[in-house]
N, C-alpha and C. Protein backbone atom coordinates (compact mmCIF):
# COMPACT_ATOMS: atom_id res chain seq x y z
N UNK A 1 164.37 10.71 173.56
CA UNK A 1 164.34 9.38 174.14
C UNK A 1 165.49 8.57 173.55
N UNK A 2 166.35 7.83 174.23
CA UNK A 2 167.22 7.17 174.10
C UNK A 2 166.91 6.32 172.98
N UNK A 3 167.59 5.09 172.22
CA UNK A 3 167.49 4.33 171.47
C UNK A 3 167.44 3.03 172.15
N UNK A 4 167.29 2.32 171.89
CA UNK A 4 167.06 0.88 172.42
C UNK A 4 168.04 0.83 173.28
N UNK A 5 167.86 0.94 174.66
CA UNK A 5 168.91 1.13 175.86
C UNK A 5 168.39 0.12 176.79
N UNK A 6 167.46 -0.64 176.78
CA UNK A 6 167.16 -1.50 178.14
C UNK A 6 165.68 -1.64 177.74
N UNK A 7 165.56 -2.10 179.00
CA UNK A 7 164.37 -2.70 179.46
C UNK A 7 163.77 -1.22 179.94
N UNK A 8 162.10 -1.41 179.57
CA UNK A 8 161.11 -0.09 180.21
C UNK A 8 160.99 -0.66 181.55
N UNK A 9 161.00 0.07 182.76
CA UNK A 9 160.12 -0.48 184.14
C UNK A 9 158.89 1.02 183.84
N UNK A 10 158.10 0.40 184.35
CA UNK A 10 156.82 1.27 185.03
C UNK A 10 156.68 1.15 186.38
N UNK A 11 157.11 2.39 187.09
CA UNK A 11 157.07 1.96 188.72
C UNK A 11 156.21 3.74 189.27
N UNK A 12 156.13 3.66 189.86
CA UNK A 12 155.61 4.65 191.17
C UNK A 12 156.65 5.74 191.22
N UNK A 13 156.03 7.11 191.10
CA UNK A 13 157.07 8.05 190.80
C UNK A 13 158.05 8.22 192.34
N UNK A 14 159.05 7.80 192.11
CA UNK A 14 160.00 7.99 193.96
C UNK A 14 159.49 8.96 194.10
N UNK A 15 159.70 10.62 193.12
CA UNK A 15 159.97 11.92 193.48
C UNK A 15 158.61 12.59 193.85
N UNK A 16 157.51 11.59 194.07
CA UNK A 16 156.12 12.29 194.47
C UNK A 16 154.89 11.11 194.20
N UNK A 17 154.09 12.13 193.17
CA UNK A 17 152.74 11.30 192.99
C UNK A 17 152.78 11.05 191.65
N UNK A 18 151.53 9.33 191.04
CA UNK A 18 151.79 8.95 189.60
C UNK A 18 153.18 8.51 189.17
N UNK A 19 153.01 7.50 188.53
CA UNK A 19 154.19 6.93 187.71
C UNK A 19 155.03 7.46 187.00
N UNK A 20 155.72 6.57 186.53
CA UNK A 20 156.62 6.96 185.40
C UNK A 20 156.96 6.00 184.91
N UNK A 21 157.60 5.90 183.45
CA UNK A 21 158.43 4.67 182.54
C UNK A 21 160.07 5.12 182.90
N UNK A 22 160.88 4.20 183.26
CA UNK A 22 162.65 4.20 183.37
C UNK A 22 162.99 3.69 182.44
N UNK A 23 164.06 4.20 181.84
CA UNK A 23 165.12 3.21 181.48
C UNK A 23 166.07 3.48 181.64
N UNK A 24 167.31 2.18 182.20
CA UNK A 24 168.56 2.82 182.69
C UNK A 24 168.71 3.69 183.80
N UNK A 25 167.98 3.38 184.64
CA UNK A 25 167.51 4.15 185.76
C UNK A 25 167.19 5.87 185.44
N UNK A 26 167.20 6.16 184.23
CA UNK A 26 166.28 7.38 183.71
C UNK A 26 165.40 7.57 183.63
N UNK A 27 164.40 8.22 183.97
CA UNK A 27 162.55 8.95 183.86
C UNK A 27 162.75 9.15 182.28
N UNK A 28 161.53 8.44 181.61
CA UNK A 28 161.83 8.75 180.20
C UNK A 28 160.19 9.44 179.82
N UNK A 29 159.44 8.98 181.06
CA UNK A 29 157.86 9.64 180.94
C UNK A 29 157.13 9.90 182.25
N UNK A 30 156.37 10.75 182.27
CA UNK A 30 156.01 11.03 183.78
C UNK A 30 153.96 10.80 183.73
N UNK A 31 153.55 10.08 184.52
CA UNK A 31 152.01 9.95 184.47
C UNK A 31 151.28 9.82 185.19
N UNK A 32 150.38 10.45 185.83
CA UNK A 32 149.01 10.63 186.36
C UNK A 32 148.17 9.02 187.07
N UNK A 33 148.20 8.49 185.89
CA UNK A 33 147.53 7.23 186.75
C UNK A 33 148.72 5.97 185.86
N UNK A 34 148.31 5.05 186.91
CA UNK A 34 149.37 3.74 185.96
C UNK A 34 148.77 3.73 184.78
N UNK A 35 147.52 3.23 184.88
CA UNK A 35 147.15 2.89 183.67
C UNK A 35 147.72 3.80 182.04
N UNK A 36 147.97 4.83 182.41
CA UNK A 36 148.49 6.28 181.54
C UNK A 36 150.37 5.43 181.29
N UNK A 37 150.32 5.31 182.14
CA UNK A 37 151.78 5.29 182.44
C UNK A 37 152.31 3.53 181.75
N UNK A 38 151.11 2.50 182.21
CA UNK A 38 151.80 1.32 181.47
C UNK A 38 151.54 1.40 180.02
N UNK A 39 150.36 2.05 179.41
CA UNK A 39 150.27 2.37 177.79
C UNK A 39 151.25 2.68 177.42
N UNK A 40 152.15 3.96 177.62
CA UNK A 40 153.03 4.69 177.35
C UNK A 40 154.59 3.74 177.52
N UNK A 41 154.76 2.95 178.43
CA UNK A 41 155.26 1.80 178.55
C UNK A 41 155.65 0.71 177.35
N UNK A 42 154.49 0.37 177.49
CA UNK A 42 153.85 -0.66 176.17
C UNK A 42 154.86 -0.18 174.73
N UNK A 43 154.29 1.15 174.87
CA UNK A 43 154.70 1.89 173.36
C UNK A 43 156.15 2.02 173.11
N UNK A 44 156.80 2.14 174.10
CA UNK A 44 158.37 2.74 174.29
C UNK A 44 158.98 0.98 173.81
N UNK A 45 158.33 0.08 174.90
CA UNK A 45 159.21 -1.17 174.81
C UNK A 45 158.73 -2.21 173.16
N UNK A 46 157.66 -1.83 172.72
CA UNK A 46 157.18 -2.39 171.10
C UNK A 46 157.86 -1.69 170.23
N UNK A 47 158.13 -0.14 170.19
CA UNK A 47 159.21 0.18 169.53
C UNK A 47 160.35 0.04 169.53
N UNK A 48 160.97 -0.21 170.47
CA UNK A 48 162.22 -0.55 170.38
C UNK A 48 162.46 -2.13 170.59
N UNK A 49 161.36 -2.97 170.45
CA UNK A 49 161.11 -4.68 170.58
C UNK A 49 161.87 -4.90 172.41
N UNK A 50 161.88 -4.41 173.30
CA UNK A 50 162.21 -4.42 174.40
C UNK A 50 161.17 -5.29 175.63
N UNK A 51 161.46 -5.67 176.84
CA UNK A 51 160.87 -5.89 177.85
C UNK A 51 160.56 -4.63 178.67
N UNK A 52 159.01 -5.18 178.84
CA UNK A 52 158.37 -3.83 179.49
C UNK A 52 158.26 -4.29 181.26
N UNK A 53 158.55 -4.14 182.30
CA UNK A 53 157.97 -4.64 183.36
C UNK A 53 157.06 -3.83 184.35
N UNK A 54 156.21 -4.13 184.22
CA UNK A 54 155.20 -3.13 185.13
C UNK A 54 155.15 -3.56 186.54
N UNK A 55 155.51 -2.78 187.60
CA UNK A 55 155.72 -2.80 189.06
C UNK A 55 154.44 -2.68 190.04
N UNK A 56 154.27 -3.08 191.05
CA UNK A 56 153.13 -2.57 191.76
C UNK A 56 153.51 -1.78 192.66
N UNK A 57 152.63 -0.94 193.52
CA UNK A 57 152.79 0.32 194.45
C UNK A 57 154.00 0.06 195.41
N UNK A 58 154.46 -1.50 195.44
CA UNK A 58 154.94 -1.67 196.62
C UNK A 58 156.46 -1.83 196.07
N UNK A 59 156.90 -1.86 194.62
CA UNK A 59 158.09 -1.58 194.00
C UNK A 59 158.20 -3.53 193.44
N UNK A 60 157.82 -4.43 193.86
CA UNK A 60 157.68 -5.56 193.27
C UNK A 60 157.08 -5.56 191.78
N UNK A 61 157.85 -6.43 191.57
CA UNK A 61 157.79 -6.59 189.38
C UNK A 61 156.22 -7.49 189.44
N UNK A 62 155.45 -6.77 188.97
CA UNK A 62 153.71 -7.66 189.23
C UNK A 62 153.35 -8.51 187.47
N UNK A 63 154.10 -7.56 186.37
CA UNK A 63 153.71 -8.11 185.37
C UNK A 63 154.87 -8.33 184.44
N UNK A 64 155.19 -8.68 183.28
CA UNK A 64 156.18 -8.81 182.73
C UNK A 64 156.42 -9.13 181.17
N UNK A 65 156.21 -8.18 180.07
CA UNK A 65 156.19 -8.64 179.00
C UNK A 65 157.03 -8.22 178.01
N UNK A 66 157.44 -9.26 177.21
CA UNK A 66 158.39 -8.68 175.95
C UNK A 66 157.80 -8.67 174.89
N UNK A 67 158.52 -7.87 173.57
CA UNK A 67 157.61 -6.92 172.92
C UNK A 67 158.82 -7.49 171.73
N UNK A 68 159.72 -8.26 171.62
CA UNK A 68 160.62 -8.69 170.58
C UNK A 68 161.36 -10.16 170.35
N UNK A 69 162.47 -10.36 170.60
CA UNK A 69 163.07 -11.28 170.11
C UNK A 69 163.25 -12.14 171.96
N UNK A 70 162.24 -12.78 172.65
CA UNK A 70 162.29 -13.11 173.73
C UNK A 70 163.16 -13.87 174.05
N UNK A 71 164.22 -13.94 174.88
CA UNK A 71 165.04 -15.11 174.82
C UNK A 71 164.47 -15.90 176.03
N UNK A 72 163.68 -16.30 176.44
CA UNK A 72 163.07 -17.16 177.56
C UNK A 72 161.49 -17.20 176.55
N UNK A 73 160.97 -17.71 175.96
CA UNK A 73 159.99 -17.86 175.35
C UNK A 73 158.77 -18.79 176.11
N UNK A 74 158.00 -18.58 176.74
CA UNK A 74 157.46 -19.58 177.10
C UNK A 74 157.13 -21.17 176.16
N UNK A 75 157.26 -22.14 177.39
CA UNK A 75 156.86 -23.51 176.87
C UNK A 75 155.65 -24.09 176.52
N UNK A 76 155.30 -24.91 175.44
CA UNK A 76 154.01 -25.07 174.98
C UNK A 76 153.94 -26.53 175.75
N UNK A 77 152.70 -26.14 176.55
CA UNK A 77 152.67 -27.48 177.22
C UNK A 77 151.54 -28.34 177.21
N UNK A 78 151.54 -28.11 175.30
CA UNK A 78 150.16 -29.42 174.79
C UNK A 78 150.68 -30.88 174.94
């Protein structure tokens, strides 16, 4: 597995059935159900402090989280 190269996507495997994690438009994991597939996600983008984005069936970005040094941090709006 590459070294801190990008952002993880979790999307819908193009080449068939079940997901996979990208980076750099590379397959870096191949999985059975999302749920398999955004864990494995999770793990890739916390180790390397990266943004993970998890996709829905239809290729739209549904979730979106960073795992390090965020440069868009959300606003506290007490």
């Amino acid at each position: 597995m590459p070294k801190k190269s990008g952002d993880v996507h979790t999307v819908p495997n193009p080449d068939g059935s079940g997901w996979v994690n990208k980076q750099n438009g590379e397959t870096v994991s191949k999985h059975r159900t999302k749920e398999a597939a955004v864990d494995k996600g999770a793990d890739i983008a916390k180790s390397q402090q990266g943004e993970h984005a998890i996709h829905k069936k239809n290729g739209q970005i549904g979730e979106k989280n960073s795992y390090g040094n965020d440069p868009h941090p959300p606003k506290d709006k007490r």
